[in-house]
C-alpha atoms as a PDB file:
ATOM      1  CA  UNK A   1      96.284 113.793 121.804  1.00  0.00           C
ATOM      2  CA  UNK A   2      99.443 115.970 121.708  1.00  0.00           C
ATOM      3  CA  UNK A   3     100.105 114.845 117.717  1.00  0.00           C
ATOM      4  CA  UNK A   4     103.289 115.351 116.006  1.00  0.00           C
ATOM      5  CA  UNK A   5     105.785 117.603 115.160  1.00  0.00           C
ATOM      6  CA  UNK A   6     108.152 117.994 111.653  1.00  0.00           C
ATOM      7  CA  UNK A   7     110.958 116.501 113.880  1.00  0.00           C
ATOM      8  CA  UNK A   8     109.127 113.335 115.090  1.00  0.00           C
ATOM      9  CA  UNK A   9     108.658 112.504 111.038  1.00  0.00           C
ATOM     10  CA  UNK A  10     112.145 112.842 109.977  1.00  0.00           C
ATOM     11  CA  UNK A  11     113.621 111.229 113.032  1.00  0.00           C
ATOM     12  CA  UNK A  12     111.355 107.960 112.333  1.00  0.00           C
ATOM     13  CA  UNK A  13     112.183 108.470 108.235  1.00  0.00           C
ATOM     14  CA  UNK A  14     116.156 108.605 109.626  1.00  0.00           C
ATOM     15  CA  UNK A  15     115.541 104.795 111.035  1.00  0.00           C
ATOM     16  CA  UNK A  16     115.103 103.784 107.914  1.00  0.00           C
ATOM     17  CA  UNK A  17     117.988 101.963 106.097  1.00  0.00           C
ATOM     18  CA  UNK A  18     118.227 103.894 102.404  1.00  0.00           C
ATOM     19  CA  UNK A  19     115.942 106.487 102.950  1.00  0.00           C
ATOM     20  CA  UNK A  20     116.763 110.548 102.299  1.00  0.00           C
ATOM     21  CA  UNK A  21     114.488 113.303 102.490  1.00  0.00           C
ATOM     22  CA  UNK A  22     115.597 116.098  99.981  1.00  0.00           C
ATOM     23  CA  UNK A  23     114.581 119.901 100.241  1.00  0.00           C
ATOM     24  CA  UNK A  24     112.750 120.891  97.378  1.00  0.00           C
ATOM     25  CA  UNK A  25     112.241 124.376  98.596  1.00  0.00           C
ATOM     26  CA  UNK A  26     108.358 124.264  99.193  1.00  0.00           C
ATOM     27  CA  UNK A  27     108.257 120.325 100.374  1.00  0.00           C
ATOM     28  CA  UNK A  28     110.521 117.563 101.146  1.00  0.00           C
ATOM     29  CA  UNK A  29     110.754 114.396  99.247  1.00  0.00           C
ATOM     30  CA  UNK A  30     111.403 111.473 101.167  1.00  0.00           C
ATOM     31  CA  UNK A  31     112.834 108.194  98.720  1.00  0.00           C
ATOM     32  CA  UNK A  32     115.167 105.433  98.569  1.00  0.00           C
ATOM     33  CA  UNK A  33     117.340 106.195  95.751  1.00  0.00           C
ATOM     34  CA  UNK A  34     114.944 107.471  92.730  1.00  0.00           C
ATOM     35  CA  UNK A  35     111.823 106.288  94.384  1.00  0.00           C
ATOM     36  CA  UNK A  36     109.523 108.628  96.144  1.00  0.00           C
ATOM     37  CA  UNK A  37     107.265 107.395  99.253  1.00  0.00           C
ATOM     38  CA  UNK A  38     106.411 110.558 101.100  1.00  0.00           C
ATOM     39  CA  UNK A  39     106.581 114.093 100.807  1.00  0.00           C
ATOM     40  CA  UNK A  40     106.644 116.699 103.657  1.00  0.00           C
ATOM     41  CA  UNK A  41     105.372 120.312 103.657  1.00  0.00           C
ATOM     42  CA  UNK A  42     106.555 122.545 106.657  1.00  0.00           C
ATOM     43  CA  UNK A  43     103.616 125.359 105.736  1.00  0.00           C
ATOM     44  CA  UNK A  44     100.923 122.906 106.397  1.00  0.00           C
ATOM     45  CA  UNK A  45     102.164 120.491 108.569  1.00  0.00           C
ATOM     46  CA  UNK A  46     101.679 117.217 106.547  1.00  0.00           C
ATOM     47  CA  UNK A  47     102.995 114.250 105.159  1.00  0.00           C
ATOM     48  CA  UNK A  48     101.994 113.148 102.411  1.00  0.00           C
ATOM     49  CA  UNK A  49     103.024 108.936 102.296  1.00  0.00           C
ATOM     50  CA  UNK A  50     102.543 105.872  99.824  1.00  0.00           C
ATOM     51  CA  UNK A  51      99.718 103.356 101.176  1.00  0.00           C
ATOM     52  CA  UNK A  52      97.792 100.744  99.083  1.00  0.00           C
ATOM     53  CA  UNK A  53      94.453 101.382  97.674  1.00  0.00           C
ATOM     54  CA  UNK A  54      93.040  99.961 100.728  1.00  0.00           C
ATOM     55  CA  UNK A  55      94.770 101.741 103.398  1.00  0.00           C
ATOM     56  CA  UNK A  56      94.115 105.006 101.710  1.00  0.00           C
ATOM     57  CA  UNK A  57      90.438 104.360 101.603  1.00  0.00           C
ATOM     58  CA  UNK A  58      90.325 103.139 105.193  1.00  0.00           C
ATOM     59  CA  UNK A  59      92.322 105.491 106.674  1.00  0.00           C
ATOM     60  CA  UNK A  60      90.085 108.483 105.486  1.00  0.00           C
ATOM     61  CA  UNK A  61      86.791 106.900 106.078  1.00  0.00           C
ATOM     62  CA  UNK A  62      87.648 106.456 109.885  1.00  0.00           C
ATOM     63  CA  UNK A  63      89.476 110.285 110.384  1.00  0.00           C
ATOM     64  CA  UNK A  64      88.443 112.253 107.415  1.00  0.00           C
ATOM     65  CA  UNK A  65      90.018 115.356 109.948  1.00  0.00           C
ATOM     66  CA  UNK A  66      93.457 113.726 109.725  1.00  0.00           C
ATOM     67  CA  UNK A  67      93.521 111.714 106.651  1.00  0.00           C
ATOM     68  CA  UNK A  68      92.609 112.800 103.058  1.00  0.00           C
ATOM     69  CA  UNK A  69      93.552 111.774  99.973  1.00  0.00           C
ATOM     70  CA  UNK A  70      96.233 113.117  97.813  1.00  0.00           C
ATOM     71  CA  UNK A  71      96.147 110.713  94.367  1.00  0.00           C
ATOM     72  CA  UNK A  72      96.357 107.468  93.248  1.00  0.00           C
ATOM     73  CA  UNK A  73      99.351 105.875  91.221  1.00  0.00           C
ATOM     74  CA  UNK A  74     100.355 102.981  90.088  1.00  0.00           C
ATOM     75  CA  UNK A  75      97.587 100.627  92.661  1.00  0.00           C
ATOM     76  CA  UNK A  76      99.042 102.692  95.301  1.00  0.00           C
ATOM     77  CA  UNK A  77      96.901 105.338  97.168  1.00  0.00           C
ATOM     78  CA  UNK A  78      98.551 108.308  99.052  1.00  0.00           C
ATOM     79  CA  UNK A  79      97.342 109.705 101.887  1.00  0.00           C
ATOM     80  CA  UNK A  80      97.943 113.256 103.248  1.00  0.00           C
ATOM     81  CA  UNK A  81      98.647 112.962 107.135  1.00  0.00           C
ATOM     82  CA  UNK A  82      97.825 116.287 109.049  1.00  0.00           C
ATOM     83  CA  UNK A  83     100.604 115.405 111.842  1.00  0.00           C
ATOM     84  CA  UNK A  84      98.781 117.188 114.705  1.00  0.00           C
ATOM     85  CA  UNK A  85      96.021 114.440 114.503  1.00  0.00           C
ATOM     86  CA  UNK A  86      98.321 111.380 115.091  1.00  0.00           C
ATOM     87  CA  UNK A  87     100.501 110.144 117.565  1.00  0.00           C
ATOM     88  CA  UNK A  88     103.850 108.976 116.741  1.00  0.00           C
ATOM     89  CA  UNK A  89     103.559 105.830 117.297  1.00  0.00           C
ATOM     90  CA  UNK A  90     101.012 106.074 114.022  1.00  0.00           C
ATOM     91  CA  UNK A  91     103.065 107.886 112.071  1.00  0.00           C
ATOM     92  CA  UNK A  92     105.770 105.518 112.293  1.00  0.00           C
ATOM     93  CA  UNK A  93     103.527 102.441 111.019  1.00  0.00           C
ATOM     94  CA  UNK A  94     102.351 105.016 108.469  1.00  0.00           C
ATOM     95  CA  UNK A  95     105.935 105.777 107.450  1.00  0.00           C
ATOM     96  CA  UNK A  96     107.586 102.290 107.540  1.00  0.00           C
ATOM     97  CA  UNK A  97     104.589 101.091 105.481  1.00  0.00           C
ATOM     98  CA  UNK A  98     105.338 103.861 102.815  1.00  0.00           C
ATOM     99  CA  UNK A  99     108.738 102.789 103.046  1.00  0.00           C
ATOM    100  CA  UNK A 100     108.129  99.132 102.787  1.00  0.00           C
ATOM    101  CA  UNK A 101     105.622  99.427  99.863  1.00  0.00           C
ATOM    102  CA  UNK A 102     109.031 101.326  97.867  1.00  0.00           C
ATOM    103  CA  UNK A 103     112.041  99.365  99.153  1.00  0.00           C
ATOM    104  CA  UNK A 104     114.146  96.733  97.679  1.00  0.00           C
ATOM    105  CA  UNK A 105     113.295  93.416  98.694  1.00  0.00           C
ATOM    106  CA  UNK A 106     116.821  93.095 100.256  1.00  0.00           C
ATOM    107  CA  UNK A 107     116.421  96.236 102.265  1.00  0.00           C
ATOM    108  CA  UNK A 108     112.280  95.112 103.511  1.00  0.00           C
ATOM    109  CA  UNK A 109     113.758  91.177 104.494  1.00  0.00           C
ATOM    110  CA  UNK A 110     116.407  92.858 106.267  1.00  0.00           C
ATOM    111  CA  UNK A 111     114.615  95.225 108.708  1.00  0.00           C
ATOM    112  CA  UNK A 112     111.718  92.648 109.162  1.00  0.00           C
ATOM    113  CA  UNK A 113     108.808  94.201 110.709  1.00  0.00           C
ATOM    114  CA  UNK A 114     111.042  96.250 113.076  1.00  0.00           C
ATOM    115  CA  UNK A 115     108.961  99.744 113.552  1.00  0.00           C
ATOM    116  CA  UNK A 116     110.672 103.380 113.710  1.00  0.00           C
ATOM    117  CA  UNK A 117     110.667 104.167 117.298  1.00  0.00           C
END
């Protein structure tokens, strides 16, 4: 497994039709307008993304050396991603699902169930 790099997560964030990423000096917050899906920390190496409850749980029980969780809010459960442990392929299901779970309606029926590449 060769894993990921900062640059794969941003470019599959940049597929995404209303999502930003803004530098907060220690991480990067990754939203569609004022809603937050993701975060990014350069130090560590992780993402930090929105999943359900579900997900979260799953997720960590299979890879606890790539997965862990970072809180619960709202019924959603984040997950911290340590991006040398997935491929990209991963991370951009991750990512879109983040971004799916936070999007307008308008913006999710329009981009389907068309991945990040």
């Amino acid at each position: 497994m060769t894993g990921c790099t900062l640059q794969d997560a941003f470019a599959l964030l940049d597929q995404l039709p209303g999502a930003t990423r803004e530098d907060n000096g220690r991480y990067w917050r990754l939203g569609i307008g004022s809603r937050t899906f993701g975060y990014v920390w350069e130090p560590t190496r992780t993402i930090g993304l929105k999943q359900t409850l579900a997900e979260q749980l799953a997720l960590v029980a299979e890879r606890p050396e790539t997965f862990e969780v970072q809180f619960t809010a709202g019924g959603f459960g984040w997950v911290v991603v340590h991006l040398e442990g997935v491929e990209r392929d991963e991370l951009a299901e991750l990512t879109f699902e983040a971004w799916r779970l936070t999007a307008p309606a308008a913006l999710v029926e329009a981009r389907a169930d068309r991945l990040p590449r």
